[in-house]
Protein backbone atom coordinates (compact mmCIF):
# COMPACT_ATOMS: atom_id res chain seq x y z
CA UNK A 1 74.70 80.32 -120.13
CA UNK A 2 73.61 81.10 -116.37
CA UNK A 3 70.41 82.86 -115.53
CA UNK A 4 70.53 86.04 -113.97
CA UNK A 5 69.25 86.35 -110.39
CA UNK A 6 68.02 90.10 -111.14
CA UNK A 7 65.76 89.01 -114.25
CA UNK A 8 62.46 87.73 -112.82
CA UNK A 9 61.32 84.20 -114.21
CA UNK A 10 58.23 84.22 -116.40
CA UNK A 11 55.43 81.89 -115.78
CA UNK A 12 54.56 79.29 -118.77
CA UNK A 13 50.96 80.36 -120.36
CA UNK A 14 50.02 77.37 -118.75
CA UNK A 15 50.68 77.69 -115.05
CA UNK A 16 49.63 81.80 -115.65
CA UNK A 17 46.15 80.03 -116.54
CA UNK A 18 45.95 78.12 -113.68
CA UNK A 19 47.04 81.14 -110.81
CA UNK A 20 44.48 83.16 -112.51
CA UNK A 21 41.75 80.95 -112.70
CA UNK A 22 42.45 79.82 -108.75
CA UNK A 23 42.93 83.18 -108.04
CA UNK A 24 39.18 84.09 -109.31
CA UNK A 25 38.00 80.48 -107.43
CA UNK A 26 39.53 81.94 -104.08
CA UNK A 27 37.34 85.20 -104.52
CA UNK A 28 33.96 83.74 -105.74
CA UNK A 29 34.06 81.42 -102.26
CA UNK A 30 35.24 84.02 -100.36
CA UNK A 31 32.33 86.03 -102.13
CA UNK A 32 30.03 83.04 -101.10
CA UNK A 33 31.80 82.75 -97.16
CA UNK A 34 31.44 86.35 -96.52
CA UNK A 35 27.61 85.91 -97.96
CA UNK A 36 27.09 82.90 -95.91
CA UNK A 37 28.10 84.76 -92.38
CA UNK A 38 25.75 88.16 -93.45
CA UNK A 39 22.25 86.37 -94.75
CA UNK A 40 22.24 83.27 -91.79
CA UNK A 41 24.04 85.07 -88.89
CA UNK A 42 22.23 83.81 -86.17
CA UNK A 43 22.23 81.20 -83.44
CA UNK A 44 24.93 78.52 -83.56
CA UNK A 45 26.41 79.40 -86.87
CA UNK A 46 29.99 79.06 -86.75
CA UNK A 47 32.61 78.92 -89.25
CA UNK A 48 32.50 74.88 -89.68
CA UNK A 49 28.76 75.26 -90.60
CA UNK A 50 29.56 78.11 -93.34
CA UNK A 51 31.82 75.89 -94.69
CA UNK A 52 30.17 72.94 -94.82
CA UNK A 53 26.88 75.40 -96.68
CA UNK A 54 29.80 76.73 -99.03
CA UNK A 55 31.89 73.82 -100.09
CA UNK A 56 29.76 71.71 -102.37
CA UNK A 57 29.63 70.52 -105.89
CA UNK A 58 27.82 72.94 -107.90
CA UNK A 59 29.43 75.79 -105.77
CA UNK A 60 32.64 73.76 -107.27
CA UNK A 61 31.17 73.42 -110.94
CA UNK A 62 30.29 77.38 -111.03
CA UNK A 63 33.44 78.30 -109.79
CA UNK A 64 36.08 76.59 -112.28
CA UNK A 65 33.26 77.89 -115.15
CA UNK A 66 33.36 81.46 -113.60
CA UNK A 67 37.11 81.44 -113.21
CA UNK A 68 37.31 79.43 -116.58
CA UNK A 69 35.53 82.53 -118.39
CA UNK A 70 37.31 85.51 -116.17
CA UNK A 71 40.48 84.07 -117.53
CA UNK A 72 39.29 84.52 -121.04
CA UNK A 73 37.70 87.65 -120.81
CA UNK A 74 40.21 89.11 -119.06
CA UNK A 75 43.10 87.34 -121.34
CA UNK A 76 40.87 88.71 -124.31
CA UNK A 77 40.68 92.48 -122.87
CA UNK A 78 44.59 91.75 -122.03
CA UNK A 79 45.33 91.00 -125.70
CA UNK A 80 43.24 93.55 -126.97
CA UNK A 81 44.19 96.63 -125.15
């Protein structure tokens, strides 16, 4: 049995998970980069210096727990509605 080219593929629950929660990562450090540029735009800030403030490892820890708990919330409201 082929598969038909006009049927899109699904995603596995799985790799859903994981575009969702990355998707949610990519907005709370663009969140934090946009942040960054408006509160310390002054003197000899440049992009390299934002991201060097942004990229650290609690930024990192509150990220994957903020995307880890938009994925459920949303999955919940997703389920429920």
């Amino acid at each position: 049995m082929g598969s038909n080219p006009k049927l899109p593929r699904k995603l596995t629950p799985t790799w859903k998970a994981l575009v969702e929660v990355g998707f949610i990562i990519f907005l709370f450090y663009s969140n934090l980069l946009m942040g960054e540029f408006t509160r310390a735009n002054g003197r000899g800030k440049s992009l390299a210096f934002a991201l060097e403030d942004i990229f650290s490892l609690v930024n990192l820890v509150i990220a994957v727990i903020s995307g880890l708990v938009g994925y459920l919330v949303f999955n919940y409201l997703r389920e429920r509605l």
